[in-house]
PDB file of N, CA and C in Angstrom:
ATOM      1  N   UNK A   1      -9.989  -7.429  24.543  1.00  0.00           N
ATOM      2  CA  UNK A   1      -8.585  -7.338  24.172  1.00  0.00           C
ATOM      3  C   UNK A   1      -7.882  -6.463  25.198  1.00  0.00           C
ATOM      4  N   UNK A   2      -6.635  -6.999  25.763  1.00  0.00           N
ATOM      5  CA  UNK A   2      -6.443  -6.176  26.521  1.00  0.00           C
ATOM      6  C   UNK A   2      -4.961  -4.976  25.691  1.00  0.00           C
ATOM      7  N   UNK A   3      -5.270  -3.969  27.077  1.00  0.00           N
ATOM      8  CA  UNK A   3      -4.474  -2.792  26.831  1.00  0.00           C
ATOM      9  C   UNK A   3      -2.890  -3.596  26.216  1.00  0.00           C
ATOM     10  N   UNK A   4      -1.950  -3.072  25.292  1.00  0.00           N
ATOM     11  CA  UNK A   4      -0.928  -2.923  25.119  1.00  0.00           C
ATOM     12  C   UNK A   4       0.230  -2.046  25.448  1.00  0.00           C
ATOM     13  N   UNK A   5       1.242  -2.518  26.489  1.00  0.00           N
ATOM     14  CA  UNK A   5       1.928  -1.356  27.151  1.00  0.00           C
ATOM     15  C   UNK A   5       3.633  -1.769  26.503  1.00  0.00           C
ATOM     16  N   UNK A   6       4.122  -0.610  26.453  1.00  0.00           N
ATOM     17  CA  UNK A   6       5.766  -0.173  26.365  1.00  0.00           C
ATOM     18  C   UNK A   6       6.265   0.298  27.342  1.00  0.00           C
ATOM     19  N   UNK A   7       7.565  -0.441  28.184  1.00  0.00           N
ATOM     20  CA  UNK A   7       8.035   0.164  28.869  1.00  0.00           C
ATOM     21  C   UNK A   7       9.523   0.646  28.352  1.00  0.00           C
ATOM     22  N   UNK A   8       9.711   1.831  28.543  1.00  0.00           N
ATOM     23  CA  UNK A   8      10.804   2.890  27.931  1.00  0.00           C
ATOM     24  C   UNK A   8      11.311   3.303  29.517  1.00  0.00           C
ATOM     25  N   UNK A   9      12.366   2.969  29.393  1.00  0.00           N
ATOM     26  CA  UNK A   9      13.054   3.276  31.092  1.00  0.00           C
ATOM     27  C   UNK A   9      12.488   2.691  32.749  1.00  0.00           C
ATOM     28  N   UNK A  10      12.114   3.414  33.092  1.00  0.00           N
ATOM     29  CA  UNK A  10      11.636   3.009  34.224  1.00  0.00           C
ATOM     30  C   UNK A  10       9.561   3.310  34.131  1.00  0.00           C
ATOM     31  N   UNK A  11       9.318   4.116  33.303  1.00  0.00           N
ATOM     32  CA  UNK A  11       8.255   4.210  33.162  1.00  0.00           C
ATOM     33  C   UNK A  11       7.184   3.201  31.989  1.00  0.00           C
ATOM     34  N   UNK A  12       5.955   3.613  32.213  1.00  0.00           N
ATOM     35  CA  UNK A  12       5.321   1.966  31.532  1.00  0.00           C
ATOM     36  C   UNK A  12       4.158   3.400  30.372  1.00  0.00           C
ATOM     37  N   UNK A  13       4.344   3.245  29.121  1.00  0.00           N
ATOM     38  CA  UNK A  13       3.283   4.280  28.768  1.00  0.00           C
ATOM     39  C   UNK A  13       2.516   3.169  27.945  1.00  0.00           C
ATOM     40  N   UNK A  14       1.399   3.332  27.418  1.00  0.00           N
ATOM     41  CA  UNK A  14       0.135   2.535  26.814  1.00  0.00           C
ATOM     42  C   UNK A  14       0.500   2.966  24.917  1.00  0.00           C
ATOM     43  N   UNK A  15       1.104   2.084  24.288  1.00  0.00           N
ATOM     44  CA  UNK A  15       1.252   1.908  23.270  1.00  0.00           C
ATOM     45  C   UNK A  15      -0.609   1.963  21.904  1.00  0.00           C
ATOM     46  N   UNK A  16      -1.120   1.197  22.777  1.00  0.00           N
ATOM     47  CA  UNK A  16      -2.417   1.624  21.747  1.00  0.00           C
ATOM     48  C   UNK A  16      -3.591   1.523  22.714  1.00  0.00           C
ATOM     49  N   UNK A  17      -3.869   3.084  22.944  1.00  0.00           N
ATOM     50  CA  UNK A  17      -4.529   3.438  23.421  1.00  0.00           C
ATOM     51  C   UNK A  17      -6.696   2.952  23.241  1.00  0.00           C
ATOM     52  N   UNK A  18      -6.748   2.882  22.228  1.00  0.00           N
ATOM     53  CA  UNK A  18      -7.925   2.154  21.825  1.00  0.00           C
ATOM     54  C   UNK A  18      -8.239   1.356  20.241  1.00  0.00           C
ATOM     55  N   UNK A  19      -8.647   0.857  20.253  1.00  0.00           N
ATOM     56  CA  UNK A  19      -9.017  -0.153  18.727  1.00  0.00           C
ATOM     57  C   UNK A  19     -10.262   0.349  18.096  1.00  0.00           C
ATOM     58  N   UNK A  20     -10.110   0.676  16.739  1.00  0.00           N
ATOM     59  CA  UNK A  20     -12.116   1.245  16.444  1.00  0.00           C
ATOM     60  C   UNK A  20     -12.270  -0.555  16.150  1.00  0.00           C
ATOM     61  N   UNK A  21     -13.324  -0.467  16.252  1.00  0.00           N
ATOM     62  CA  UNK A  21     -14.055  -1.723  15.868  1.00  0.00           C
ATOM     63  C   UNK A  21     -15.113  -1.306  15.343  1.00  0.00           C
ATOM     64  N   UNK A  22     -15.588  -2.353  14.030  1.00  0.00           N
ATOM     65  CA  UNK A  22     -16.912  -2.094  13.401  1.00  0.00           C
ATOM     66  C   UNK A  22     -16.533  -1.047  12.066  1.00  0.00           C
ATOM     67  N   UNK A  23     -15.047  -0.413  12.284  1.00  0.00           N
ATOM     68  CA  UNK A  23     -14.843   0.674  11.284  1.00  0.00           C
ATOM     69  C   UNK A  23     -14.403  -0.004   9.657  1.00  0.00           C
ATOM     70  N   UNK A  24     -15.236   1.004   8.988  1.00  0.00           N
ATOM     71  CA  UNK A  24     -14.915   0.337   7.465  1.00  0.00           C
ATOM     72  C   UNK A  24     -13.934   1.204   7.036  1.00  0.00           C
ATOM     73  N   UNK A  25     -13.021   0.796   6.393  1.00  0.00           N
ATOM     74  CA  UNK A  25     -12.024   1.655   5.228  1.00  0.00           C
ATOM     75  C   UNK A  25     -12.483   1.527   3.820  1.00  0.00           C
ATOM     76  N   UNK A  26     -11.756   2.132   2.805  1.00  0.00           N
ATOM     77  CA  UNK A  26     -12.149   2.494   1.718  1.00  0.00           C
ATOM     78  C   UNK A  26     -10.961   1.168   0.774  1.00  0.00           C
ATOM     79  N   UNK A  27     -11.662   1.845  -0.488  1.00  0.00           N
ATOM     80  CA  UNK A  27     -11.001   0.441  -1.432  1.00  0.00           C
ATOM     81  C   UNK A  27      -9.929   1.271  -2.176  1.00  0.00           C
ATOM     82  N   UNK A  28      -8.967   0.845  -2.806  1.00  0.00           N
ATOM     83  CA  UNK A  28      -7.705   0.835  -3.609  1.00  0.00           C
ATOM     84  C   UNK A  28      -8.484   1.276  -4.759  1.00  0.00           C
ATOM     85  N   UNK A  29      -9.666   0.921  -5.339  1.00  0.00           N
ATOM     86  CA  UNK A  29     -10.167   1.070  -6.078  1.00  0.00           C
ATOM     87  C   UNK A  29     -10.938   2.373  -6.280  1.00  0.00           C
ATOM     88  N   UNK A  30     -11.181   2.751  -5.039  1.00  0.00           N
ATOM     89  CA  UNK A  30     -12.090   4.223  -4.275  1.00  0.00           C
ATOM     90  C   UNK A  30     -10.986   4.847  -4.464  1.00  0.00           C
ATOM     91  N   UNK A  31      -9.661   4.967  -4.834  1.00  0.00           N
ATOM     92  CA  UNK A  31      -8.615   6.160  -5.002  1.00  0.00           C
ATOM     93  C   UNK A  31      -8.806   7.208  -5.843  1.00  0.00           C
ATOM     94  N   UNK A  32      -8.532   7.980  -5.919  1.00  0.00           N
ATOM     95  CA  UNK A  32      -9.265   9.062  -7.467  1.00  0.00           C
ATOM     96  C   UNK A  32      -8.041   8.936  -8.069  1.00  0.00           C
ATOM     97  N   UNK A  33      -6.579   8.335  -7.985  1.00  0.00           N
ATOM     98  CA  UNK A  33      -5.585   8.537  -8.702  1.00  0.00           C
ATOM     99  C   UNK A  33      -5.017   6.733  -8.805  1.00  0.00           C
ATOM    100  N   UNK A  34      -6.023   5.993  -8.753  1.00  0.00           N
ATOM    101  CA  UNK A  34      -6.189   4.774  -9.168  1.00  0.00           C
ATOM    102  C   UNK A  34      -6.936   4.116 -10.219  1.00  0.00           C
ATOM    103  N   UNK A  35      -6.363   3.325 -11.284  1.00  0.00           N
ATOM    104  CA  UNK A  35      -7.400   2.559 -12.595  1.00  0.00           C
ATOM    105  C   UNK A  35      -6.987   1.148 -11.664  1.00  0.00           C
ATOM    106  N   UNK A  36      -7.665   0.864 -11.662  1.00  0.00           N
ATOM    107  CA  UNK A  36      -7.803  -1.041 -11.609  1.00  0.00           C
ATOM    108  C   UNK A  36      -8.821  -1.248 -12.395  1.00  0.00           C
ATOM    109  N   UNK A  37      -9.319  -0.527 -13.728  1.00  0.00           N
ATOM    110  CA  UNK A  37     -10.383  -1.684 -14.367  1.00  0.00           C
ATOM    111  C   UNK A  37     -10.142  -2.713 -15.003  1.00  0.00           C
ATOM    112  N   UNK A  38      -8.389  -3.096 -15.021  1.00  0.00           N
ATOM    113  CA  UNK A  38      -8.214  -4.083 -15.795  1.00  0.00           C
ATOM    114  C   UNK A  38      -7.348  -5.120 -14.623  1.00  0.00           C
ATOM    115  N   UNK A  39      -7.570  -4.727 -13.372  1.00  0.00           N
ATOM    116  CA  UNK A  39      -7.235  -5.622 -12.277  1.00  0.00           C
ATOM    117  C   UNK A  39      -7.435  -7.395 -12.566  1.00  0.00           C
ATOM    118  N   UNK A  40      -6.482  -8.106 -11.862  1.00  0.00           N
ATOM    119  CA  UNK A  40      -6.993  -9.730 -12.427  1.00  0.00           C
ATOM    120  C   UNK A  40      -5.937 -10.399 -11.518  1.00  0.00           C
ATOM    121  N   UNK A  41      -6.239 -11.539 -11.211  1.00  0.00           N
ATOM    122  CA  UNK A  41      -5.256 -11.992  -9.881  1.00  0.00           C
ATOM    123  C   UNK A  41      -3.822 -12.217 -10.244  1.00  0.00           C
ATOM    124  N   UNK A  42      -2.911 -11.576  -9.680  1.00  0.00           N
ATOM    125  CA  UNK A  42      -1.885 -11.350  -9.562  1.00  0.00           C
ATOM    126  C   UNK A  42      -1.035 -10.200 -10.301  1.00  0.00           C
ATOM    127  N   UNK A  43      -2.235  -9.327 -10.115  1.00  0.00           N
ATOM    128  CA  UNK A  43      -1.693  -7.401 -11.057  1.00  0.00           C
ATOM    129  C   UNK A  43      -0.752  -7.035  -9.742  1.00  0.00           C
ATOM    130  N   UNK A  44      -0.015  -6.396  -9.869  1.00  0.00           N
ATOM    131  CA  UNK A  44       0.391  -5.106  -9.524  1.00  0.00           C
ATOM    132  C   UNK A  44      -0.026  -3.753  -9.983  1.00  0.00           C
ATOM    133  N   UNK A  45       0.422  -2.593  -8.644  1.00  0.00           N
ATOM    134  CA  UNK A  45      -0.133  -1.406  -8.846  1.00  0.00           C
ATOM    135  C   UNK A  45       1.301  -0.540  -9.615  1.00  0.00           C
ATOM    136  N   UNK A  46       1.025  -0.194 -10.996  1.00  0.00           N
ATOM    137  CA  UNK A  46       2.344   0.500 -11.767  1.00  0.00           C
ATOM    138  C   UNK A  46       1.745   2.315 -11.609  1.00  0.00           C
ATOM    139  N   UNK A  47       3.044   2.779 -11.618  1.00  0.00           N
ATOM    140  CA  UNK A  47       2.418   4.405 -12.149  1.00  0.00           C
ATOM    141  C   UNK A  47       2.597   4.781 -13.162  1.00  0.00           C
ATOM    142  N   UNK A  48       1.672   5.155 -14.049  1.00  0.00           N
ATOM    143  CA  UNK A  48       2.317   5.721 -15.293  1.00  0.00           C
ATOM    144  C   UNK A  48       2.085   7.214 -15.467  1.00  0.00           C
ATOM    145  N   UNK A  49       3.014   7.637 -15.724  1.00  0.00           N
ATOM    146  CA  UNK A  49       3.235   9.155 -15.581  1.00  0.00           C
ATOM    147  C   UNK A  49       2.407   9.817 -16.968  1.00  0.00           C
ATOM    148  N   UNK A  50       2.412   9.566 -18.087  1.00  0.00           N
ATOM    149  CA  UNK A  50       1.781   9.989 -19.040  1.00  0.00           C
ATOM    150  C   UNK A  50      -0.037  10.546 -18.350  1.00  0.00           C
ATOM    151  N   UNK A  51      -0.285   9.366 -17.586  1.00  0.00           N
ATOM    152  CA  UNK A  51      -1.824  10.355 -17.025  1.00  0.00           C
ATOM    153  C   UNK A  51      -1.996   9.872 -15.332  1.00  0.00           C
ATOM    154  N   UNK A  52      -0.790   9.993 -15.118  1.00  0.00           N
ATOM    155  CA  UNK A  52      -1.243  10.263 -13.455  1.00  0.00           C
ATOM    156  C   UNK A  52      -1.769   9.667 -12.729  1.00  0.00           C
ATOM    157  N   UNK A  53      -1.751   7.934 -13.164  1.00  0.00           N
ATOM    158  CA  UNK A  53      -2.466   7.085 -12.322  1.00  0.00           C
ATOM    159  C   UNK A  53      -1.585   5.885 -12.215  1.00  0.00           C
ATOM    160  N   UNK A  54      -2.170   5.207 -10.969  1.00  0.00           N
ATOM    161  CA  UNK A  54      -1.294   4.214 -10.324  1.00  0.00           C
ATOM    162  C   UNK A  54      -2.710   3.089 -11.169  1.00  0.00           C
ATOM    163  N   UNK A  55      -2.173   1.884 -12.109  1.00  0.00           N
ATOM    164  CA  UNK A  55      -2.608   1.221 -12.925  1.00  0.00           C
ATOM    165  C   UNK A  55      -2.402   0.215 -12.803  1.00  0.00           C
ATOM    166  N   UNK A  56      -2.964  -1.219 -12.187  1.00  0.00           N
ATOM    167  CA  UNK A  56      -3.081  -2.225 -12.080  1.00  0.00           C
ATOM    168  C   UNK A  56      -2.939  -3.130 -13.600  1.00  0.00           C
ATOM    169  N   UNK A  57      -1.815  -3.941 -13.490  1.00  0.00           N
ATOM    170  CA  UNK A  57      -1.193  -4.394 -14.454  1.00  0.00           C
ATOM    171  C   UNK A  57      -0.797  -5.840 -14.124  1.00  0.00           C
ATOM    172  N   UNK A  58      -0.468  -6.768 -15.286  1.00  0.00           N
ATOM    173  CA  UNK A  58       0.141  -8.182 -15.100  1.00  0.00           C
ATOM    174  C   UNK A  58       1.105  -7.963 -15.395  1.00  0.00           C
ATOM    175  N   UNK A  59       1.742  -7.180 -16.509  1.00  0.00           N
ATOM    176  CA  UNK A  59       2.784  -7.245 -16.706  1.00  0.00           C
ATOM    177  C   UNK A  59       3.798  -6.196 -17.032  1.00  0.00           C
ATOM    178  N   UNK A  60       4.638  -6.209 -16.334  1.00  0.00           N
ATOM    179  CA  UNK A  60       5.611  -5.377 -16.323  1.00  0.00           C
ATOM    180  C   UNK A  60       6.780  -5.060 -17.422  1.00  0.00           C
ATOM    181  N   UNK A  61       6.237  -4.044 -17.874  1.00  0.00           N
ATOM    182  CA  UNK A  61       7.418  -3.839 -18.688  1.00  0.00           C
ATOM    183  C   UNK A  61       7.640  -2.156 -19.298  1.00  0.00           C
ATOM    184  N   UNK A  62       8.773  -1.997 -19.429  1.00  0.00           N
ATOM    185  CA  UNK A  62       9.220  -0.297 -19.277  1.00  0.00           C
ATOM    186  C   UNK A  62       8.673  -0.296 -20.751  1.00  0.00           C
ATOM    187  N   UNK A  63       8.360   1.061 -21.088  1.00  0.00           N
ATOM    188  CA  UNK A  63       7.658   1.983 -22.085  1.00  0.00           C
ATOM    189  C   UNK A  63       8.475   1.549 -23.358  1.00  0.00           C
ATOM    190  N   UNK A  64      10.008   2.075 -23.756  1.00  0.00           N
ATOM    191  CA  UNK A  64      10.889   1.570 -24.803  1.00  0.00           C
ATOM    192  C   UNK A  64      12.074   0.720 -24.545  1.00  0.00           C
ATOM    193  N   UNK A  65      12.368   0.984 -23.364  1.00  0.00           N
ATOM    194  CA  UNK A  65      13.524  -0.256 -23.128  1.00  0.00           C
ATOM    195  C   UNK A  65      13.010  -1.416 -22.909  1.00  0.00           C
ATOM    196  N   UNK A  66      14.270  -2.461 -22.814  1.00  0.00           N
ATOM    197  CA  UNK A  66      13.804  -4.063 -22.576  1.00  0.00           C
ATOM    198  C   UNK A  66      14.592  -4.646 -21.027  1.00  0.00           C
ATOM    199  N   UNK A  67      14.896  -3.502 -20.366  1.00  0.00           N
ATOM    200  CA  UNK A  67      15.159  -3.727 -18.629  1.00  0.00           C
ATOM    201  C   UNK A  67      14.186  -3.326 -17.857  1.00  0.00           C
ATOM    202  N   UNK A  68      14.069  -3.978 -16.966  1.00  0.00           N
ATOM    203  CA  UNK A  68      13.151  -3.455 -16.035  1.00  0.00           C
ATOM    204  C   UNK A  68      14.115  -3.003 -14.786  1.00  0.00           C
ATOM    205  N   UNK A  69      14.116  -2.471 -13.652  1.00  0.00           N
ATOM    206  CA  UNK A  69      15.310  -2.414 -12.475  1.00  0.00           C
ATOM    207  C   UNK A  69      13.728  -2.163 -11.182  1.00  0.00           C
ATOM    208  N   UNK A  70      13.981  -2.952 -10.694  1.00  0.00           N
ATOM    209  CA  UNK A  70      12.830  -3.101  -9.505  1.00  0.00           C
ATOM    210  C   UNK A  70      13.630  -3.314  -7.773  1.00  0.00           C
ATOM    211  N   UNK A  71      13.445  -2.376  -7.212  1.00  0.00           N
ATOM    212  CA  UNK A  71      14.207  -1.649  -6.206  1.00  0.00           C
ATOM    213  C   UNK A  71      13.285  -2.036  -4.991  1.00  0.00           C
ATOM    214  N   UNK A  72      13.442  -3.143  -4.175  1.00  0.00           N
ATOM    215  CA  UNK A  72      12.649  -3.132  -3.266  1.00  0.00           C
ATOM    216  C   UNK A  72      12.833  -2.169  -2.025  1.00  0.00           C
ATOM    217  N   UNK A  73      14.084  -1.392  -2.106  1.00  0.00           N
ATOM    218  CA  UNK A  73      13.952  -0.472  -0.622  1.00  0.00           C
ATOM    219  C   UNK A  73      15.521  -1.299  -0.371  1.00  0.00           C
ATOM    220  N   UNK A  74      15.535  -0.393   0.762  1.00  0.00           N
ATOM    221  CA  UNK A  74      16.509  -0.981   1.943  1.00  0.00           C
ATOM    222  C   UNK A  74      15.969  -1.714   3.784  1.00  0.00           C
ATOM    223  N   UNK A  75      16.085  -2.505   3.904  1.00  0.00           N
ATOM    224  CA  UNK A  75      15.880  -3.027   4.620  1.00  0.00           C
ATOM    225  C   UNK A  75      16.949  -3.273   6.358  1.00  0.00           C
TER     226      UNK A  75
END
């Protein structure tokens, strides 16, 4: 693979300097402030504040109200 470069003005600097290869990462599941035991295809990750964990869920829905308001960011 070759080097990746940025040029910023007149000069050329090396944007990514090296790649690990062979490296493993850890699972969503390996989080200590993650439950997915009730994970199933097409959960999302919710937080619920009552105990501090980000909780893999199908379905969404607020604690006593009947709105949900889902804020993707600004773009």
């Amino acid at each position: 693979m070759p080097d990746i470069t940025v040029r910023i003005g007149q000069q050329r600097g090396i944007k990514v300097a090296t790649t690990a290869t062979g490296a493993t990462g850890g699972t969503i599941g390996g989080l200590s402030d993650t439950d997915v035991s009730a994970v199933a295809n097409g959960a999302v990750l919710v937080y619920d504040s009552n105990t501090s964990l980000w909780v893999a869920t199908t379905t969404l829905s607020p604690t006593n109200t009947k709105n949900l308001d889902v804020n993707g960011g600004t773009f």
